[in-house]
PDB file of N, CA and C in Angstrom:
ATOM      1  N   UNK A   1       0.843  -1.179   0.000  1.00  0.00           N
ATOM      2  CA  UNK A   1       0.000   0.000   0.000  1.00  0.00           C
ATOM      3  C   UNK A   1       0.888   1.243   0.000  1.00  0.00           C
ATOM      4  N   UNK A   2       0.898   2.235  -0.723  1.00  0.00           N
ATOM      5  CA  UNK A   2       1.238   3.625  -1.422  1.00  0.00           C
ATOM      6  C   UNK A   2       0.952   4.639  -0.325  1.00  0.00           C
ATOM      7  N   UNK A   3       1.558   5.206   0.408  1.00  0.00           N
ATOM      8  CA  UNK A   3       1.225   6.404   1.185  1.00  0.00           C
ATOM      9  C   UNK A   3       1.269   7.856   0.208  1.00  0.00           C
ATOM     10  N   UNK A   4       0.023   8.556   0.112  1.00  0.00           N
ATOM     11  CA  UNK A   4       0.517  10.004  -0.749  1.00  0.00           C
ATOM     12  C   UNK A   4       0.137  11.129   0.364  1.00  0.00           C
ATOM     13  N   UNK A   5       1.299  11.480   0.494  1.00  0.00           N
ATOM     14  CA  UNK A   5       1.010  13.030   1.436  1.00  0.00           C
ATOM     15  C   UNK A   5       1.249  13.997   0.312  1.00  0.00           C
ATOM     16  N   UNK A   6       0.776  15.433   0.823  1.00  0.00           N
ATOM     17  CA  UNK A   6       1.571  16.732   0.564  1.00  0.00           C
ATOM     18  C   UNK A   6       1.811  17.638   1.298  1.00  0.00           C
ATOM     19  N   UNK A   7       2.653  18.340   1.507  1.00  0.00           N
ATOM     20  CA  UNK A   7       2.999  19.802   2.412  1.00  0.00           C
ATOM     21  C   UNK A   7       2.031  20.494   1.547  1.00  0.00           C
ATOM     22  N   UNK A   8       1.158  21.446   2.225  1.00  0.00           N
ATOM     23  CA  UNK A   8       0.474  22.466   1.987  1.00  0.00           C
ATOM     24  C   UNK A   8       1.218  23.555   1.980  1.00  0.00           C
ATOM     25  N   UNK A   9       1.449  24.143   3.233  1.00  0.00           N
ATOM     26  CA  UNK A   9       2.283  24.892   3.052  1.00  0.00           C
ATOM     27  C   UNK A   9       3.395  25.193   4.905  1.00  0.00           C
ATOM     28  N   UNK A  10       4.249  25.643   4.560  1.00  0.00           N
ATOM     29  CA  UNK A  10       5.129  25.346   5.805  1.00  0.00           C
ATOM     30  C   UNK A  10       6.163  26.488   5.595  1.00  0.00           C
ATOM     31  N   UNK A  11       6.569  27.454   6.928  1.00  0.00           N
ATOM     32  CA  UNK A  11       7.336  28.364   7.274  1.00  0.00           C
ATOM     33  C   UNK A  11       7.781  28.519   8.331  1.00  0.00           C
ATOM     34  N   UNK A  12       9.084  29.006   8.255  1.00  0.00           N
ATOM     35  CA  UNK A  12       9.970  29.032   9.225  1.00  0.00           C
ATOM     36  C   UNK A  12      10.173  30.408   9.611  1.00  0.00           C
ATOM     37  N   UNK A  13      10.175  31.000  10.681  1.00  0.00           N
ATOM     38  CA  UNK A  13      10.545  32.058  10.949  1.00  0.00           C
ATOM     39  C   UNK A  13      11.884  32.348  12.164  1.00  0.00           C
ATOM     40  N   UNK A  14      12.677  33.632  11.667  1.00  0.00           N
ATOM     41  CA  UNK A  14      14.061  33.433  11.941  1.00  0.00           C
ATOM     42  C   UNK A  14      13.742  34.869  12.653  1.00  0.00           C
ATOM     43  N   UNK A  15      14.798  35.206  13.618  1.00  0.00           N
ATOM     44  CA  UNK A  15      15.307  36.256  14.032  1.00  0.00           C
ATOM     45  C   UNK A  15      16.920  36.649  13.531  1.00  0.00           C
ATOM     46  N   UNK A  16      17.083  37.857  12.768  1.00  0.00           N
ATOM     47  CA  UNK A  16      18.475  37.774  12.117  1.00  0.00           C
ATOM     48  C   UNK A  16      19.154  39.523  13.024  1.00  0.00           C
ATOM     49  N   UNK A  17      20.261  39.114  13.315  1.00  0.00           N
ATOM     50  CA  UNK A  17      20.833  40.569  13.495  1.00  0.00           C
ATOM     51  C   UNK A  17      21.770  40.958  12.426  1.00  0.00           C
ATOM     52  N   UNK A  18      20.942  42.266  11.991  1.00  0.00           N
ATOM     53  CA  UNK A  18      22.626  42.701  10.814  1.00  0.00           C
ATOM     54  C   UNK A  18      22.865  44.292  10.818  1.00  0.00           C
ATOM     55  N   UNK A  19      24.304  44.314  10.908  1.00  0.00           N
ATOM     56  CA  UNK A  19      25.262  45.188  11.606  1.00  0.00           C
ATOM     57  C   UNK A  19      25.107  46.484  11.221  1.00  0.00           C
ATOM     58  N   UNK A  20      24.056  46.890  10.046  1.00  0.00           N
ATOM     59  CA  UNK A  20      23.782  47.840   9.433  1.00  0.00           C
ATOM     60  C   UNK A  20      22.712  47.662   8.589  1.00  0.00           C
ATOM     61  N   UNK A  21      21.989  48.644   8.296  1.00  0.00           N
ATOM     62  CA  UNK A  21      20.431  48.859   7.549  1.00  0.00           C
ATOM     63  C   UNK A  21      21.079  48.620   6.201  1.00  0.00           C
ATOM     64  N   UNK A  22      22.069  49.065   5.393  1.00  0.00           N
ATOM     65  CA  UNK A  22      22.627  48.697   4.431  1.00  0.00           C
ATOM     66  C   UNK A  22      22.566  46.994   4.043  1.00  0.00           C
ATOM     67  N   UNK A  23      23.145  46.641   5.064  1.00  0.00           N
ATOM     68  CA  UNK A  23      23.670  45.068   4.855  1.00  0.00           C
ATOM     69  C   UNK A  23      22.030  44.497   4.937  1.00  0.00           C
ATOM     70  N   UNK A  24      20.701  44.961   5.849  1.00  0.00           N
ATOM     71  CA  UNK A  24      19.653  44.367   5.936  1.00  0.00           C
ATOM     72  C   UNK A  24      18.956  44.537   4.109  1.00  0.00           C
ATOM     73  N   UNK A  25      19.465  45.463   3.790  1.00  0.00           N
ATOM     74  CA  UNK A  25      18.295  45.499   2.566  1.00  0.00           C
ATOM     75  C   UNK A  25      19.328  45.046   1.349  1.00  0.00           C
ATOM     76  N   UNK A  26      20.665  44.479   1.509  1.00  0.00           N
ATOM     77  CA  UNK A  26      20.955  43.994   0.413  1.00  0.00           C
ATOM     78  C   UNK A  26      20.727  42.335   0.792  1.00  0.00           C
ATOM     79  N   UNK A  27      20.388  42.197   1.807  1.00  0.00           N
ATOM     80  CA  UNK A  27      20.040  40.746   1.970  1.00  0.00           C
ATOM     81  C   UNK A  27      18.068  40.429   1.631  1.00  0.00           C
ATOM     82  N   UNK A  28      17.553  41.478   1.568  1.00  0.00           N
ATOM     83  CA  UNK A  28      16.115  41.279   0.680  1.00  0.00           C
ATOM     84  C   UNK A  28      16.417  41.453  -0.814  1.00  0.00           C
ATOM     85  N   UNK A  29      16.920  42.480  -1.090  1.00  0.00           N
ATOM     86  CA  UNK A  29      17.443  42.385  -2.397  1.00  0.00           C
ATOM     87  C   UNK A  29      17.859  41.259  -3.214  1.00  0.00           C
ATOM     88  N   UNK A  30      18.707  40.379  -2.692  1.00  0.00           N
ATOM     89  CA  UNK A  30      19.097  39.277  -3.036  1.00  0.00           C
ATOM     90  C   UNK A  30      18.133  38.189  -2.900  1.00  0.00           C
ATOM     91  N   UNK A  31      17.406  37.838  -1.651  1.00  0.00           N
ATOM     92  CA  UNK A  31      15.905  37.564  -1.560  1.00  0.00           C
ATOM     93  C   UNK A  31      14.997  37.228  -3.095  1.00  0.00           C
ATOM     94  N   UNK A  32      14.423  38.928  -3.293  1.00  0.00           N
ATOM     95  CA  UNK A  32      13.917  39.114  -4.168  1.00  0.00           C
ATOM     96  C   UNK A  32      14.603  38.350  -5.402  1.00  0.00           C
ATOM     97  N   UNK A  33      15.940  38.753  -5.632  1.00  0.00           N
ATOM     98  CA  UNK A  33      16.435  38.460  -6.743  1.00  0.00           C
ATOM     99  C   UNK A  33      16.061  36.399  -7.272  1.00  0.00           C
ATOM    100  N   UNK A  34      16.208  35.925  -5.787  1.00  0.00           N
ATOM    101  CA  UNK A  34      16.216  34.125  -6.095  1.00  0.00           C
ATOM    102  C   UNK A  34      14.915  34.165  -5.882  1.00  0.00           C
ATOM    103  N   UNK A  35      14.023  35.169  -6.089  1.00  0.00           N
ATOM    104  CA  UNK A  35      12.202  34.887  -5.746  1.00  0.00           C
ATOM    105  C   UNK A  35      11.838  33.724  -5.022  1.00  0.00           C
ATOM    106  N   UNK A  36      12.627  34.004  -3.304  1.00  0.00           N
ATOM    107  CA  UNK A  36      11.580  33.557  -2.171  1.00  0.00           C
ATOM    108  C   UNK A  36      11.321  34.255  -1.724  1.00  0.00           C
ATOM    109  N   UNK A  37       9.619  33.078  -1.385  1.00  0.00           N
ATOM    110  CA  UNK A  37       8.961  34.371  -0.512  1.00  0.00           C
ATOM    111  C   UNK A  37       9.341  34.336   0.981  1.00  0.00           C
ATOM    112  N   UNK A  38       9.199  35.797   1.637  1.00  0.00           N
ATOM    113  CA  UNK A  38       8.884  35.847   2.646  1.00  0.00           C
ATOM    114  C   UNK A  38       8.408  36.994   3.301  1.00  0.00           C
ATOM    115  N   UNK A  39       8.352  37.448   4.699  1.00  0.00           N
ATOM    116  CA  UNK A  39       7.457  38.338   4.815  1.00  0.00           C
ATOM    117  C   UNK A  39       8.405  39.159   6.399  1.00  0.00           C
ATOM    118  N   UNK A  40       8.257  39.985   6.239  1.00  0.00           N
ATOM    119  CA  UNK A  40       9.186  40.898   7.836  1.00  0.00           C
ATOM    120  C   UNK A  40       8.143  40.987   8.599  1.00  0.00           C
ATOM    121  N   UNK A  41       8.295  40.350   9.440  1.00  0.00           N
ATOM    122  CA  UNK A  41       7.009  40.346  10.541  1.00  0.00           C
ATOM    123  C   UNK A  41       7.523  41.538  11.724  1.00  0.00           C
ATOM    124  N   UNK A  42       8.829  41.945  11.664  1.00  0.00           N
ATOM    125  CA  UNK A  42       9.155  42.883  12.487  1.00  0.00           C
ATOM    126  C   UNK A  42      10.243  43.547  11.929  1.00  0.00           C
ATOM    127  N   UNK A  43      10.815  44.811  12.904  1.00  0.00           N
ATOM    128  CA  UNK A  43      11.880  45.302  12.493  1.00  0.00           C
ATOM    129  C   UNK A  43      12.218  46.280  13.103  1.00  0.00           C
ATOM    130  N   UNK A  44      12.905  46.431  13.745  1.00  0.00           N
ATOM    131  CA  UNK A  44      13.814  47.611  15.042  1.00  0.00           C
ATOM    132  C   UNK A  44      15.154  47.843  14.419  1.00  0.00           C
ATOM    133  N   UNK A  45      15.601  48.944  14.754  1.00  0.00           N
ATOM    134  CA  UNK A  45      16.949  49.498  14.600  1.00  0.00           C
ATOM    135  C   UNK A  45      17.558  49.919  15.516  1.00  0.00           C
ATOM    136  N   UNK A  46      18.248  49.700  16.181  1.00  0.00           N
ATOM    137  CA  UNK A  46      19.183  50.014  17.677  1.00  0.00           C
ATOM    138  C   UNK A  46      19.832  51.066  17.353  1.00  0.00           C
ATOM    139  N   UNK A  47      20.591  51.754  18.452  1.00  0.00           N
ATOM    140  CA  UNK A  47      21.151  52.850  18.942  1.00  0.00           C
ATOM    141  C   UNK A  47      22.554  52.563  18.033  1.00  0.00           C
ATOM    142  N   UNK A  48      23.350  51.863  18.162  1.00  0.00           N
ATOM    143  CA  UNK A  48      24.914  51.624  16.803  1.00  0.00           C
ATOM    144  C   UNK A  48      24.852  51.448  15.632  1.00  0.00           C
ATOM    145  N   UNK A  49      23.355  51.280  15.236  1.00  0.00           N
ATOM    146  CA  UNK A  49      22.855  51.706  13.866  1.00  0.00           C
ATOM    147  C   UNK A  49      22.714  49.904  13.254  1.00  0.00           C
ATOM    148  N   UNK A  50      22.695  48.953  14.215  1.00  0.00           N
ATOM    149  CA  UNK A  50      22.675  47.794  13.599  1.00  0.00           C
ATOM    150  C   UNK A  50      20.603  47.523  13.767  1.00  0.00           C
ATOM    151  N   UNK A  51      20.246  46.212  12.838  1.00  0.00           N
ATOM    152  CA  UNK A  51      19.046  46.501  12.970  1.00  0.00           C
ATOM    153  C   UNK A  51      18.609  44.546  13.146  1.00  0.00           C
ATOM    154  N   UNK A  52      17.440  44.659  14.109  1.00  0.00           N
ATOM    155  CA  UNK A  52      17.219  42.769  14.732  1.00  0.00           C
ATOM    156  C   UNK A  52      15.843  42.802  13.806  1.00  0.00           C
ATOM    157  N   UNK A  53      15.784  41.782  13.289  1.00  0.00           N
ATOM    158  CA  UNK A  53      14.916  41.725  12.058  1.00  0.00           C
ATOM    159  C   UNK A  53      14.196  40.252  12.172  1.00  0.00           C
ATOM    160  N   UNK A  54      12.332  40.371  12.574  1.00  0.00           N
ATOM    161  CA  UNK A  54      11.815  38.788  12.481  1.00  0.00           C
ATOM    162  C   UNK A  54      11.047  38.504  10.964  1.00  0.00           C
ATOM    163  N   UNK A  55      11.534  37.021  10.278  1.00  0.00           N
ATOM    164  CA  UNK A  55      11.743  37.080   9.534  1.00  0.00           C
ATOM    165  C   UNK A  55      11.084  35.911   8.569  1.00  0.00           C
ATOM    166  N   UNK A  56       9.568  35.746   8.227  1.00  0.00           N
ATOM    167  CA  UNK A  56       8.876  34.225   8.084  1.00  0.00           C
ATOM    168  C   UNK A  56       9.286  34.316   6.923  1.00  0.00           C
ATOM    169  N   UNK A  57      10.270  33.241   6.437  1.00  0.00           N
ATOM    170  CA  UNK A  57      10.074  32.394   5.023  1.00  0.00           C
ATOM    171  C   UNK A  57       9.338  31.336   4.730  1.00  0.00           C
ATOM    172  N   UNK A  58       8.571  31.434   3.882  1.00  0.00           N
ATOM    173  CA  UNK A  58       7.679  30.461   3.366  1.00  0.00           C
ATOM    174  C   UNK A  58       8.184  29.463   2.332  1.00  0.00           C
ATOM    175  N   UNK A  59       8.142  28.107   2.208  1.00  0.00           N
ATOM    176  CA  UNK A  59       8.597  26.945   1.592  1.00  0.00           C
ATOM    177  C   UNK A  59       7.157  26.263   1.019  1.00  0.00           C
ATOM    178  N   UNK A  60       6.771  26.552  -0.062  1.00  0.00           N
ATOM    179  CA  UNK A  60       5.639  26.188  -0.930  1.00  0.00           C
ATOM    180  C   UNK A  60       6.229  24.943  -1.819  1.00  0.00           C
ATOM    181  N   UNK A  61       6.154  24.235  -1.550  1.00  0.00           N
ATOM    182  CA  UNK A  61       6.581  22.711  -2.020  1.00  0.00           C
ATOM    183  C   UNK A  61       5.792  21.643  -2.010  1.00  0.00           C
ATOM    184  N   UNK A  62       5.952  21.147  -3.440  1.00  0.00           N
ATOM    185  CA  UNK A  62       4.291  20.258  -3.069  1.00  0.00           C
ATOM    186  C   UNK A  62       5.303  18.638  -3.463  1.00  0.00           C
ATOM    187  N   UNK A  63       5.193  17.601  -2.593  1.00  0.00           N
ATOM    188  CA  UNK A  63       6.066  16.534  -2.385  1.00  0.00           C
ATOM    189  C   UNK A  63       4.825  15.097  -2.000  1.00  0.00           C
ATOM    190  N   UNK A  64       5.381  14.221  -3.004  1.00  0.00           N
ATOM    191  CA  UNK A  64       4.421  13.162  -3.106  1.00  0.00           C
ATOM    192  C   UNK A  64       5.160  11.892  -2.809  1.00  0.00           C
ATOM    193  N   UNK A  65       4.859  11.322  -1.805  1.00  0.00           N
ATOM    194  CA  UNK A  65       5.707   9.897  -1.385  1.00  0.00           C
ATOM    195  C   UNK A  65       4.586   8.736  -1.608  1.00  0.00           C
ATOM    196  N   UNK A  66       5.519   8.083  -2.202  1.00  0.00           N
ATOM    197  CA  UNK A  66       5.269   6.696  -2.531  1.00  0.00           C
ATOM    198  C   UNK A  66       5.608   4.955  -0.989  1.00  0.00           C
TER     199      UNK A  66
END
């Protein structure tokens, strides 16, 4: 007997620190560029100018086991 599942849909969400607002938006940039999705569920910028960033990526993958 054949088991068939699928992931619907499934995301991970990260907390990232990066050392500058610069370095945060060339890392969406690049993001964008490999078109995943994801979504900034938050975003603060501290006093040394670095910024803590929460961060859901979504993994839309549809997977069929036999």
């Amino acid at each position: 007997m054949a088991y068939r599942w699928q992931i619907l849909r499934s995301a991970v969400e990260q907390e990232i620190l990066f050392p500058t607002e610069e370095c945060y938006l060339s890392y969406l940039r690049t993001l964008d560029a490999k078109r995943e999705p994801y979504k900034v569920v938050s975003e603060s910028k501290k006093d040394d100018g670095s910024m803590v960033v929460i961060m859901r990526k979504r993994y839309n993958n549809t997977i069929f086991m036999e």
